[in-house]
N, C-alpha and C. Protein backbone atom coordinates (compact mmCIF):
# COMPACT_ATOMS: atom_id res chain seq x y z
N UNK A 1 12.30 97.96 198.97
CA UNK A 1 11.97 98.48 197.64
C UNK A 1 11.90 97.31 196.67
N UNK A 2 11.00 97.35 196.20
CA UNK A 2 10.67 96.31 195.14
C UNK A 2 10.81 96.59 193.44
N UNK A 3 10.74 95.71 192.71
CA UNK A 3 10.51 95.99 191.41
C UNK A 3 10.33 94.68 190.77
N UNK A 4 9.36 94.96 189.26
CA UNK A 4 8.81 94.12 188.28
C UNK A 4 8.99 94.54 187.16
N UNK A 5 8.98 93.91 186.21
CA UNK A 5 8.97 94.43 184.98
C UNK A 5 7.94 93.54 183.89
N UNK A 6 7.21 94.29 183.83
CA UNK A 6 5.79 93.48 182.91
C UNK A 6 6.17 92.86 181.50
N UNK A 7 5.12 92.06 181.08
CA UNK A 7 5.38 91.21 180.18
C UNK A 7 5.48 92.40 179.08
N UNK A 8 6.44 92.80 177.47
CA UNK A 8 6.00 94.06 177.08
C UNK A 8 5.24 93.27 176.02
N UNK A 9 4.23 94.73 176.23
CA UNK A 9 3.08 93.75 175.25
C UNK A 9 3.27 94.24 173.53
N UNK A 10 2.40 94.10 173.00
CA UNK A 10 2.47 93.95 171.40
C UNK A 10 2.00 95.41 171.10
N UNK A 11 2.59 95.56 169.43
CA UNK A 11 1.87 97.37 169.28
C UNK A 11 0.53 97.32 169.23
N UNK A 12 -0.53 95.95 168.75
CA UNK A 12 -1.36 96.20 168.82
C UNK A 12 -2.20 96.08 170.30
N UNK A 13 -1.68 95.41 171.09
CA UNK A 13 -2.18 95.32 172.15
C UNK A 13 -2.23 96.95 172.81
N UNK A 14 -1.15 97.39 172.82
CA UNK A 14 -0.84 98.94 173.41
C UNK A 14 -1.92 99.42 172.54
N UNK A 15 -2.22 99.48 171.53
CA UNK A 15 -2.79 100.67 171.05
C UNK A 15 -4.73 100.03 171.49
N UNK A 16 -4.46 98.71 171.26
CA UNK A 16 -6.36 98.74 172.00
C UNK A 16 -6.40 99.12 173.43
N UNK A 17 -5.26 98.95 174.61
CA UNK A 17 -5.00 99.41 176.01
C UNK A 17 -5.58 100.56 175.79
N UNK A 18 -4.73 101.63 174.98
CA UNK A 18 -4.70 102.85 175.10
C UNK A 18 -6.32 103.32 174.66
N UNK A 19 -6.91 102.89 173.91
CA UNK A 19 -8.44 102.63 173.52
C UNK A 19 -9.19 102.17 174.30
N UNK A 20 -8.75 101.85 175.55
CA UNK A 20 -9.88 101.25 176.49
C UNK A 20 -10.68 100.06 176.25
N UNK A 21 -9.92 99.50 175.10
CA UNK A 21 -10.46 97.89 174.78
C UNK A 21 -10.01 97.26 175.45
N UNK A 22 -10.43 95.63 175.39
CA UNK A 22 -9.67 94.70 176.16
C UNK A 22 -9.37 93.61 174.99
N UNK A 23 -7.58 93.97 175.03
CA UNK A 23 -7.40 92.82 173.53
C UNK A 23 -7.44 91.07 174.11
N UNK A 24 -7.99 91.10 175.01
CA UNK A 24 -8.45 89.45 174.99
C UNK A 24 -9.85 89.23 174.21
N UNK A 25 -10.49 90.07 174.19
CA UNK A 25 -12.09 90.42 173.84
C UNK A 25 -11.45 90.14 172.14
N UNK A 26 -10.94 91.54 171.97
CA UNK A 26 -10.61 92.12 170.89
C UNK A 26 -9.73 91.15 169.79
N UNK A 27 -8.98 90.30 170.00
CA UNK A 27 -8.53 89.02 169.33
C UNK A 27 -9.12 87.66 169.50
N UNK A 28 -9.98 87.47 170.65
CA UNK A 28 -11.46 86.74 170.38
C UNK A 28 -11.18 85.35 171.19
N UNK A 29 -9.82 85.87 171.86
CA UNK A 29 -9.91 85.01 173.27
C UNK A 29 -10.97 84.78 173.93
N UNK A 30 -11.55 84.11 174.76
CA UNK A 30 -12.81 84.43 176.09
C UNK A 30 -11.93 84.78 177.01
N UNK A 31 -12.67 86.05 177.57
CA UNK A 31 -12.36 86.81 178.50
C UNK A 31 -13.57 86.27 179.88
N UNK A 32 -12.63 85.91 181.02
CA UNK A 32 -13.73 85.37 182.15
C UNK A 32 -14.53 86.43 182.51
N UNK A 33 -15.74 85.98 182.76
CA UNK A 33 -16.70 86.51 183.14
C UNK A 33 -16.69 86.71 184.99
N UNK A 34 -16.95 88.04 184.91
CA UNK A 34 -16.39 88.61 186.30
C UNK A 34 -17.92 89.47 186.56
N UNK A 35 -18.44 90.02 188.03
CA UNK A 35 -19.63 90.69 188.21
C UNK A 35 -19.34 91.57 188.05
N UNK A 36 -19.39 92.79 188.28
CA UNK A 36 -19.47 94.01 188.06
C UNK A 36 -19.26 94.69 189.34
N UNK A 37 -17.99 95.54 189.52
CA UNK A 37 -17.55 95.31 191.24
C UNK A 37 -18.95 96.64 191.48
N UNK A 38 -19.10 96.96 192.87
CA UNK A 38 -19.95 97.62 193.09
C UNK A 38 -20.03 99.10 193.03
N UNK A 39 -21.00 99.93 193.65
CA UNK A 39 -20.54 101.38 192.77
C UNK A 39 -20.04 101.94 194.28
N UNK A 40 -18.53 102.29 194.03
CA UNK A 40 -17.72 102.73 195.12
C UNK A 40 -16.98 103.92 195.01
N UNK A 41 -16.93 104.85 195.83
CA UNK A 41 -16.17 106.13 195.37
C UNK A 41 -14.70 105.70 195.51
N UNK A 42 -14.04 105.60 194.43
CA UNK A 42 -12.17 104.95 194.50
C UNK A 42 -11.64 105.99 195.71
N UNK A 43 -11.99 107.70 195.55
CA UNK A 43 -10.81 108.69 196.35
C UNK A 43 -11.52 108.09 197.88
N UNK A 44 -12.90 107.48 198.24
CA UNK A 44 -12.91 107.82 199.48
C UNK A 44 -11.56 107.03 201.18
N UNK A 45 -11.52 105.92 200.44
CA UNK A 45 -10.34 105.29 201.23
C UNK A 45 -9.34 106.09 201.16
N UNK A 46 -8.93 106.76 200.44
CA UNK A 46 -7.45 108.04 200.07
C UNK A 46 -7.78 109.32 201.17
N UNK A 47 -8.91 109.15 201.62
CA UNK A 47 -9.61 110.64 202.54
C UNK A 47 -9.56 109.70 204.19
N UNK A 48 -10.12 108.60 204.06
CA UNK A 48 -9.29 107.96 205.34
C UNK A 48 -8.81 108.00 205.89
N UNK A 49 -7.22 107.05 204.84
CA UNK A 49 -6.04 107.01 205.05
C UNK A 49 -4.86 108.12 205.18
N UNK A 50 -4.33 107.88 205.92
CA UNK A 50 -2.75 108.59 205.83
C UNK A 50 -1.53 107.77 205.24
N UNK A 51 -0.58 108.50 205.01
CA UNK A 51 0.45 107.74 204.42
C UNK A 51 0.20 107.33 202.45
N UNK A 52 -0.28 108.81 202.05
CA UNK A 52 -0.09 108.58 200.74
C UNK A 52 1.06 109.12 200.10
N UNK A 53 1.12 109.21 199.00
CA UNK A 53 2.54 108.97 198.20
C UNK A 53 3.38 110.85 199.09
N UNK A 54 2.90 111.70 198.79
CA UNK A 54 3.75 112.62 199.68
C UNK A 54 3.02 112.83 201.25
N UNK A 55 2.45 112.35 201.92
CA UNK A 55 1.84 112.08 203.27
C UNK A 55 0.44 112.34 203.41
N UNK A 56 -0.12 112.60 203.98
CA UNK A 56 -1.30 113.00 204.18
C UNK A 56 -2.16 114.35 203.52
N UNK A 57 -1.13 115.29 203.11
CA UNK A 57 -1.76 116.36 202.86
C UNK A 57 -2.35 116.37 201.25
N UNK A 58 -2.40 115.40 200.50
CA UNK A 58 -2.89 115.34 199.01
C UNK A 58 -4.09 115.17 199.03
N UNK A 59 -5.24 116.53 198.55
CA UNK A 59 -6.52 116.24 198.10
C UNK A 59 -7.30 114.94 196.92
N UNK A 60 -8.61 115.08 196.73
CA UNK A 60 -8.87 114.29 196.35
C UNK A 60 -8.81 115.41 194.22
N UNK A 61 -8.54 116.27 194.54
CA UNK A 61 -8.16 116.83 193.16
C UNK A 61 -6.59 117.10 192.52
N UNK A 62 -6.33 116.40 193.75
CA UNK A 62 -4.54 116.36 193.25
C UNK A 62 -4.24 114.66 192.45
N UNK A 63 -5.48 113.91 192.80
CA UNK A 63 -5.13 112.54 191.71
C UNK A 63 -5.70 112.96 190.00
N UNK A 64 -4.61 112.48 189.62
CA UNK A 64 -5.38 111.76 187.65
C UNK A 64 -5.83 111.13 187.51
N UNK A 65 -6.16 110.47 188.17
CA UNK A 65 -6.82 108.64 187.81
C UNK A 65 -7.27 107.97 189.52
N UNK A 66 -8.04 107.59 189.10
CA UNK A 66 -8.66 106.88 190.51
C UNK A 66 -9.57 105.74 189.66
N UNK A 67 -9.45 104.46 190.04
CA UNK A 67 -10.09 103.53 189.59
C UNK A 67 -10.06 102.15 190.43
N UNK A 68 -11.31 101.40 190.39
CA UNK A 68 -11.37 100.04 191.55
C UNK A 68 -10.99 99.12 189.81
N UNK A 69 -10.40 97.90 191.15
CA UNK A 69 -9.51 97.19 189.93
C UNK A 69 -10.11 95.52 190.72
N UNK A 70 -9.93 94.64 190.62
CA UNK A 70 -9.94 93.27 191.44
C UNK A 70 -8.52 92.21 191.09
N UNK A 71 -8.03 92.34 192.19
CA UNK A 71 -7.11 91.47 192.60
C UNK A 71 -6.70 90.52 193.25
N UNK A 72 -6.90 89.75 192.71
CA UNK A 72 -7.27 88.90 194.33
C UNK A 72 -5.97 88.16 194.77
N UNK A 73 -5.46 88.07 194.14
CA UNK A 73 -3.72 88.05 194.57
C UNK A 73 -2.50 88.74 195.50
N UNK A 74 -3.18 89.94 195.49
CA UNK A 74 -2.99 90.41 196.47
C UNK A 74 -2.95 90.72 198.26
N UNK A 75 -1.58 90.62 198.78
CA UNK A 75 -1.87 90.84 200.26
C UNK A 75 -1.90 92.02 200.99
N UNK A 76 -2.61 91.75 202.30
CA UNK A 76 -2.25 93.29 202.68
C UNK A 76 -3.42 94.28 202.25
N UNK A 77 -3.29 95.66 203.02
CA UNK A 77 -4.68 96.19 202.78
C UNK A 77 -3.78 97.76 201.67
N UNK A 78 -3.06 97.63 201.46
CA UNK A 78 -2.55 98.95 201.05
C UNK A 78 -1.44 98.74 200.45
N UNK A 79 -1.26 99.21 199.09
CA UNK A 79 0.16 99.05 198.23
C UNK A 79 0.49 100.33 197.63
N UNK A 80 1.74 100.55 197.72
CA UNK A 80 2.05 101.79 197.17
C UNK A 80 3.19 101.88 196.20
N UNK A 81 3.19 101.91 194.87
CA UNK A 81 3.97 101.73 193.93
C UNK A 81 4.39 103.18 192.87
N UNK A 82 5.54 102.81 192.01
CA UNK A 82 5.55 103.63 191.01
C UNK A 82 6.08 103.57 189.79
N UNK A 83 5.45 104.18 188.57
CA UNK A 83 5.90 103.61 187.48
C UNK A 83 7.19 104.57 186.47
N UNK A 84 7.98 104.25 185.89
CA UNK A 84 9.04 105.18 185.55
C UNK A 84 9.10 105.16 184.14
N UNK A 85 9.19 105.64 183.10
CA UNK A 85 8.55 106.09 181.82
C UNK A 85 8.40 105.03 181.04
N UNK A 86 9.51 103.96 180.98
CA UNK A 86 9.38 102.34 180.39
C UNK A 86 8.55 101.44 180.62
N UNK A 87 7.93 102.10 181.80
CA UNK A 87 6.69 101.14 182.05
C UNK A 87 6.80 99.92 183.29
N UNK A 88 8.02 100.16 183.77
CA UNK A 88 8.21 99.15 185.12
C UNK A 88 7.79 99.84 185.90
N UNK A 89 7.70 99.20 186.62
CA UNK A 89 6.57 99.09 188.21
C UNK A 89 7.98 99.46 189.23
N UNK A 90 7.94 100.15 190.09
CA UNK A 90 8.72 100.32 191.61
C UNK A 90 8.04 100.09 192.67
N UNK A 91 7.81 98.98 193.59
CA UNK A 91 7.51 98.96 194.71
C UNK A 91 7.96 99.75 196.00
N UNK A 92 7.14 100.80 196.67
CA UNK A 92 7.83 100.90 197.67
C UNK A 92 6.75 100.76 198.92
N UNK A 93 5.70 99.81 198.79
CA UNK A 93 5.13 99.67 200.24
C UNK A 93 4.37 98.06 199.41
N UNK A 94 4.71 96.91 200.09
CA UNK A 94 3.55 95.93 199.57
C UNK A 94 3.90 95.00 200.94
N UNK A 95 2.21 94.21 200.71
CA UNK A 95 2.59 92.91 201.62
C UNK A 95 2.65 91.64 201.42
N UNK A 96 4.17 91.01 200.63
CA UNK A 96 3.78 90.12 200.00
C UNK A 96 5.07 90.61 198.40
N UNK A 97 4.84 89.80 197.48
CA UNK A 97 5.85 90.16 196.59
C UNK A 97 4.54 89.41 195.28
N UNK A 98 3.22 90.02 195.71
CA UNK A 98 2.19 89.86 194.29
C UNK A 98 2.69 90.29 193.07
N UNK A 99 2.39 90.27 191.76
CA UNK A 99 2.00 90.72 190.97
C UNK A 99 1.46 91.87 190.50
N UNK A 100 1.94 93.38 190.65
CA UNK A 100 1.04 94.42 190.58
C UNK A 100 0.37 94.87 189.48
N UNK A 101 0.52 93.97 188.24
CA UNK A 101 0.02 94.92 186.97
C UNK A 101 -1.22 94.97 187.16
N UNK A 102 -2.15 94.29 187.64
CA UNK A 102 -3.58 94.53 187.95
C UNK A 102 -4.03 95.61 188.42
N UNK A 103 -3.06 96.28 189.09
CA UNK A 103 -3.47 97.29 189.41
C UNK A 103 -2.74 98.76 188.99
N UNK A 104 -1.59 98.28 187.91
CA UNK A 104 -1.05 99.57 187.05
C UNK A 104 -1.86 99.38 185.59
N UNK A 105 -2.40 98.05 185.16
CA UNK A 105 -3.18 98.53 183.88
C UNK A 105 -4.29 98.91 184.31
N UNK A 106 -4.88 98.81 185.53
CA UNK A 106 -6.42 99.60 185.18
C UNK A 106 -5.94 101.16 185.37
N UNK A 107 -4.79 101.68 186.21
CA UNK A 107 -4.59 102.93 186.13
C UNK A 107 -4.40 103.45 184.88
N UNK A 108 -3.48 102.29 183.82
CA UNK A 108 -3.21 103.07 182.96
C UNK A 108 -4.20 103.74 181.49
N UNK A 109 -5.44 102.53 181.81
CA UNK A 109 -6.63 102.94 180.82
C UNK A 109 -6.92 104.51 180.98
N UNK A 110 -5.72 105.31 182.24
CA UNK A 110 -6.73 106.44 182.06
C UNK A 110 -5.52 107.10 182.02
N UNK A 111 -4.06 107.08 182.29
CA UNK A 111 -3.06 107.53 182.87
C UNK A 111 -2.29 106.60 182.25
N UNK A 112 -1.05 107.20 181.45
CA UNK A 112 0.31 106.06 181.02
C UNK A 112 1.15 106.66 182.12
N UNK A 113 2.88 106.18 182.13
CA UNK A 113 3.36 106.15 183.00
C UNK A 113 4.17 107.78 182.41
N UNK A 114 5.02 108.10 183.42
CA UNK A 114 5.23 107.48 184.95
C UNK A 114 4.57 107.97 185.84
N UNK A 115 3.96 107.83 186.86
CA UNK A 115 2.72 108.19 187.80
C UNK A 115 3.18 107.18 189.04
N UNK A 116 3.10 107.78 190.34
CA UNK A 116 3.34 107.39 191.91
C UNK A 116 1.38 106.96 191.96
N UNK A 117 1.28 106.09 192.45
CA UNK A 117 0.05 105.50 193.18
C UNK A 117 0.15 104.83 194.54
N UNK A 118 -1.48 104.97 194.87
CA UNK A 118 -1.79 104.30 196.35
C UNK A 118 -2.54 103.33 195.68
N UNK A 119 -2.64 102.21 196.40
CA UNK A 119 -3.84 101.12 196.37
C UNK A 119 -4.25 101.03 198.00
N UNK A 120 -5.70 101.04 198.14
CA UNK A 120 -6.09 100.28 199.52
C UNK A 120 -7.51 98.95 198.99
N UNK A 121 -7.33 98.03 200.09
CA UNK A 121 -8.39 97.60 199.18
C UNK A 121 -9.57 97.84 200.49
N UNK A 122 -10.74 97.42 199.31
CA UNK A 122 -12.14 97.90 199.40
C UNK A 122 -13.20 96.67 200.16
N UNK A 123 -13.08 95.40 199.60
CA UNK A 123 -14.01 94.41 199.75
C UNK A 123 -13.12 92.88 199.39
N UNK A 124 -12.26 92.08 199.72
CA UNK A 124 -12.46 91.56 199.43
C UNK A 124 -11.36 91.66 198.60
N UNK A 125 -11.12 91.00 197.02
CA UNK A 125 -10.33 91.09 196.17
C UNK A 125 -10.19 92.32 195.56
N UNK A 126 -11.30 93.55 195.81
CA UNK A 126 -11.53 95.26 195.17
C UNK A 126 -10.96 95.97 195.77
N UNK A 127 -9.85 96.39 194.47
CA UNK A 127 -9.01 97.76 195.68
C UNK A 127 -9.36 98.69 194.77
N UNK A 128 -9.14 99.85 195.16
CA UNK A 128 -9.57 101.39 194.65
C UNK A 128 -7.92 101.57 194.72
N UNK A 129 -7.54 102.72 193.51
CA UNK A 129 -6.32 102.92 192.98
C UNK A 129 -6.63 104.27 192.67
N UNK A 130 -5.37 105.29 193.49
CA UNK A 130 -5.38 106.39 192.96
C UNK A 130 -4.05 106.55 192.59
N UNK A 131 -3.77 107.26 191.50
CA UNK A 131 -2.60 107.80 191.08
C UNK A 131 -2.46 109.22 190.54
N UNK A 132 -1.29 109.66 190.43
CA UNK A 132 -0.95 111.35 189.81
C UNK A 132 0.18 111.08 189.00
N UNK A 133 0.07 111.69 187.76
CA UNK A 133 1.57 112.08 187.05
C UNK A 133 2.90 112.08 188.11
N UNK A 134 4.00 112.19 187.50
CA UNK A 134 4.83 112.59 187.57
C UNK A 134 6.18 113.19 186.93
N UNK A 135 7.02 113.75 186.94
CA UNK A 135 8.20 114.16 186.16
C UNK A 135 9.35 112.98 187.07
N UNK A 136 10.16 112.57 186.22
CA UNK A 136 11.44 111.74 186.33
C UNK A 136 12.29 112.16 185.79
N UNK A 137 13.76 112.07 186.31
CA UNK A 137 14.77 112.43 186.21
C UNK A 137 15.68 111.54 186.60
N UNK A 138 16.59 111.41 185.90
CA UNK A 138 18.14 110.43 186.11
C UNK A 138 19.18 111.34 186.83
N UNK A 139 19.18 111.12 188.49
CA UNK A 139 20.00 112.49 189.41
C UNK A 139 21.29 111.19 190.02
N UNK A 140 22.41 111.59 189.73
CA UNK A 140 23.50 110.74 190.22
C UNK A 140 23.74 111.17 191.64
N UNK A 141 23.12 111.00 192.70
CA UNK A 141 23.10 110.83 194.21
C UNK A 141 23.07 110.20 195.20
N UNK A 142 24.03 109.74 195.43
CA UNK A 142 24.16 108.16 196.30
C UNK A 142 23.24 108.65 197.50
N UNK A 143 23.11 109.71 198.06
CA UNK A 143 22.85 109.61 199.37
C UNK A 143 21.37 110.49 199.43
N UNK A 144 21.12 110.02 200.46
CA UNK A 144 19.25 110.47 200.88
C UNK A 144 18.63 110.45 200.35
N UNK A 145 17.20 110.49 200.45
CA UNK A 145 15.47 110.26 200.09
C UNK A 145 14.97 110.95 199.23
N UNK A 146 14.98 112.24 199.60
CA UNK A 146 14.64 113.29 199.63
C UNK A 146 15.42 114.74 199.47
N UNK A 147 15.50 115.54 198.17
CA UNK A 147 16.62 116.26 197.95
C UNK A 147 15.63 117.89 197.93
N UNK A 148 16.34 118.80 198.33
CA UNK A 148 15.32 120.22 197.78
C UNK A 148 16.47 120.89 197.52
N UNK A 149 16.13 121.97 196.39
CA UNK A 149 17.35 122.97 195.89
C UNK A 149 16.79 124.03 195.93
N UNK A 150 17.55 125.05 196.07
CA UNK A 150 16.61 126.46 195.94
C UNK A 150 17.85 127.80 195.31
N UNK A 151 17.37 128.77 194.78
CA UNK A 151 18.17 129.11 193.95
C UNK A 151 17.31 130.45 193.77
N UNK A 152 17.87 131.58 194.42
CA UNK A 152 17.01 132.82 194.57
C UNK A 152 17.51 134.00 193.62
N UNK A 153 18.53 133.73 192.69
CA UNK A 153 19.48 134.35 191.72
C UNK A 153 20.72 134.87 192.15
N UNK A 154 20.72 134.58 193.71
CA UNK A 154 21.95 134.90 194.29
C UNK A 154 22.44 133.74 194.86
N UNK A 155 21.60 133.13 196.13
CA UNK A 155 22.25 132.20 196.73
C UNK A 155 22.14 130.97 196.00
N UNK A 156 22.43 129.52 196.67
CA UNK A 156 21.66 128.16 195.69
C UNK A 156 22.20 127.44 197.39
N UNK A 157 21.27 126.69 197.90
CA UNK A 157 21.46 126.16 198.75
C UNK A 157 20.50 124.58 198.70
N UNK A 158 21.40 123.50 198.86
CA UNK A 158 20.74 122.22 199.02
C UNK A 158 20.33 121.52 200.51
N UNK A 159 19.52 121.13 200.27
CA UNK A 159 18.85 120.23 201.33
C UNK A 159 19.42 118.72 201.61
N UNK A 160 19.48 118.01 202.45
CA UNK A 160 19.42 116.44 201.88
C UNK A 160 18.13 115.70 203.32
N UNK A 161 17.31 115.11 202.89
CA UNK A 161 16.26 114.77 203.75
C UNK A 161 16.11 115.58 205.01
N UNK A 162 16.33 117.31 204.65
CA UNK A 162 15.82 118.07 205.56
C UNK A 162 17.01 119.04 206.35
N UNK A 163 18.39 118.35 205.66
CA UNK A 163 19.25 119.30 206.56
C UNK A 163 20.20 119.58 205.25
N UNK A 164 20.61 120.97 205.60
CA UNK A 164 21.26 121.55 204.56
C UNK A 164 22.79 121.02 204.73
N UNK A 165 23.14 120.65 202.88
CA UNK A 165 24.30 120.05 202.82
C UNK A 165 25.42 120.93 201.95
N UNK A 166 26.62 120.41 202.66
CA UNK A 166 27.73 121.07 201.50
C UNK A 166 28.17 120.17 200.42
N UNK A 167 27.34 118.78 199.60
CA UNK A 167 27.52 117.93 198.95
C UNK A 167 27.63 118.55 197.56
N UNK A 168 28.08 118.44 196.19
CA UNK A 168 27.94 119.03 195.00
C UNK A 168 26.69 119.32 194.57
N UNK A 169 25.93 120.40 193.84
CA UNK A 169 24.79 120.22 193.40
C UNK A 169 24.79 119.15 192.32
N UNK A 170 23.45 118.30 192.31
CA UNK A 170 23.47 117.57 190.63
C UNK A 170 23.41 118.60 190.08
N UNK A 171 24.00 118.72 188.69
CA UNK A 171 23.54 119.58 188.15
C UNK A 171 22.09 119.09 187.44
N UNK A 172 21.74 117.89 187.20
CA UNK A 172 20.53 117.76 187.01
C UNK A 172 19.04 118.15 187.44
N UNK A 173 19.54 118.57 188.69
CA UNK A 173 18.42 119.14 189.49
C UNK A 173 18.26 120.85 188.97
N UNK A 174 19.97 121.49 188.78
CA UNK A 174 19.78 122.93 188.22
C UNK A 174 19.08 122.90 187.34
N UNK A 175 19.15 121.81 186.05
CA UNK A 175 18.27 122.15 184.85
C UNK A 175 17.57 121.73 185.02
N UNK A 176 16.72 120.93 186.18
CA UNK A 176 15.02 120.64 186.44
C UNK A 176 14.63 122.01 186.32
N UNK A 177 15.51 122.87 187.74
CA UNK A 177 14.77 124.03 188.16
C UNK A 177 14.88 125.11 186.97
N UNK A 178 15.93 125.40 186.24
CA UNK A 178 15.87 126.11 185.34
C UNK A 178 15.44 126.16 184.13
N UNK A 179 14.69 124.94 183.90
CA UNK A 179 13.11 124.79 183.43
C UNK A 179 12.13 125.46 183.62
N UNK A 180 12.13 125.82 184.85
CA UNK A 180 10.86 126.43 185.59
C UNK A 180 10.60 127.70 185.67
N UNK A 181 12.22 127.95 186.16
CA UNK A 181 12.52 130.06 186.03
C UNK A 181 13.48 130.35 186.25
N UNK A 182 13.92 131.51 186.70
CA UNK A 182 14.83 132.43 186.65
C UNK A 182 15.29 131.93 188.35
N UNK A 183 14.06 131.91 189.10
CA UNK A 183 14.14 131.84 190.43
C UNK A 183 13.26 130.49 190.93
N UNK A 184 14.26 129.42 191.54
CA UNK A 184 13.28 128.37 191.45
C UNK A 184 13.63 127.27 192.77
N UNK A 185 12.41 126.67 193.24
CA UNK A 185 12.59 125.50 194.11
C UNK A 185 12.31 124.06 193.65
N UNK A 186 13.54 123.35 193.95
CA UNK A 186 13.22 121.68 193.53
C UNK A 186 13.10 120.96 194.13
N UNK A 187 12.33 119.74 194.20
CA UNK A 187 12.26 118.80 195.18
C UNK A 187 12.36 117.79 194.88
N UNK A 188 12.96 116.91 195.11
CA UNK A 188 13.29 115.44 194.17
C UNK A 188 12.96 114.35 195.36
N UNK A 189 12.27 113.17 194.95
CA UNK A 189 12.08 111.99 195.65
C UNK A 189 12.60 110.93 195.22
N UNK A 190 13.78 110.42 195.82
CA UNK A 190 14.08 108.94 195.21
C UNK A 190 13.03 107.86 194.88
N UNK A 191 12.74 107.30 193.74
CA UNK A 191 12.23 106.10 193.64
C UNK A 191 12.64 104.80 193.34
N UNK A 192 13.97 104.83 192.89
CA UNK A 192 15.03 103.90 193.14
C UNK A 192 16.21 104.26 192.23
N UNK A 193 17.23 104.07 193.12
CA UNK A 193 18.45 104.25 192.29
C UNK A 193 19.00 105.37 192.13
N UNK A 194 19.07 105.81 190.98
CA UNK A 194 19.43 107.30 190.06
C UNK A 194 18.23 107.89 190.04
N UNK A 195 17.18 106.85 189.63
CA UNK A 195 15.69 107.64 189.48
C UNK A 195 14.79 108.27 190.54
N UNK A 196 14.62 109.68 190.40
CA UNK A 196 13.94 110.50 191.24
C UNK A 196 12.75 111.32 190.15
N UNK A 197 11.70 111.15 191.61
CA UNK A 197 10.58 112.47 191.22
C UNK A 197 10.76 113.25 191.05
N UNK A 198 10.95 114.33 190.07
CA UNK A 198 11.31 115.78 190.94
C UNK A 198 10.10 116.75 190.54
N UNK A 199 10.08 117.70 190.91
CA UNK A 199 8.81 119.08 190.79
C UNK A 199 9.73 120.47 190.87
N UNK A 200 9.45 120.83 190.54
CA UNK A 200 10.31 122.48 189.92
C UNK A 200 9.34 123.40 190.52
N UNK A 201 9.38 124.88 190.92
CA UNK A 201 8.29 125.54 191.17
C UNK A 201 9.21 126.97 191.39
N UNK A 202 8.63 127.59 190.47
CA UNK A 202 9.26 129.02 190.13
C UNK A 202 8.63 129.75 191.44
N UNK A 203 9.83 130.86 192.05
CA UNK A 203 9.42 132.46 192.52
C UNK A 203 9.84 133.13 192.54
């Protein structure tokens, strides 16, 4: 598991980012002159591959953002990272210990954080980048990957990477789910530390 933490940039810089400017342009730096990468569908390497952020089964309408980026710093044909609301980067698949903002600011021209992404690359220094939202949560759980809760208004039974445990509930996970409803399933993914994905889903 990796991690970075980007340079933080200026309010005005954030706010031309968020504008889809480029404040090197925009404060009158020269910005290098680069070709124009070619016209590539970003989701089709994601239809490929296996091994995206929850496995194989994520369509190409379950991403927010899909965008080719050029990196050429990069090793390896596939990176898989994630970002947590402050704006740091979590590594959890790279080859190599690159530099990833190249490929979390072009996500973010379309998508701020926090959002799980794939990178594969395409040609060369061109990788195609897909990413999806996410919800984060601060869950105090030393142990396992992967947490599910379920809570039918009678029973409440926890998971821990697939086998049911007699460990305390977080209660952080109750008020994920009781966000959601009356009757609810949670699923939480570690992304490092305390910090987990989680998804709520009422029935």
């Amino acid at each position: 598991m990796g991690f970075f933490r980007r340079r933080q940039e200026t309010l005005n810089e954030q706010l031309l980012r968020e504008a889809g400017l480029d404040p090197a342009q925009m404060l009158g730096d020269p910005a290098p002159a680069a070709p124009p990468p070619p016209s590539l569908d970003p989701l089709e390497p994601m239809r490929l591959r296996r091994g995206v952020p929850d496995g194989s089964t994520l369509q190409p309408r379950d991403w927010d953002a899909a965008v080719t980026v050029t990196a050429p710093d990069l090793a390896g044909d596939e990176v898989k990272f994630a970002t947590i609301p402050n704006g740091d980067v979590i590594v959890s698949e790279e080859s190599g210990d690159a530099d990833l903002s190249p490929l979390a600011d072009a996500v973010e021209k379309k998508i701020g954080p926090p959002y799980r992404a794939v990178a594969a690359r395409q040609d060369g220094a061109l990788w195609a980048v897909c990413a999806r939202r996410i919800q984060v949560a601060r869950v105090a759980f030393p142990a396992g990957e992967k947490l599910e809760l379920s809570w039918n208004g009678e029973d409440e039974t926890l998971r821990v990477d697939g086998e049911e445990s007699d460990e305390a509930i977080p209660p952080e996970l109750e008020a994920v789910g009781e966000g959601a409803g009356m009757s609810y399933f949670v699923e939480a993914l570690r992304i490092d530390g305390d910090l987990w994905e989680v998804r709520a889903t009422a029935f």
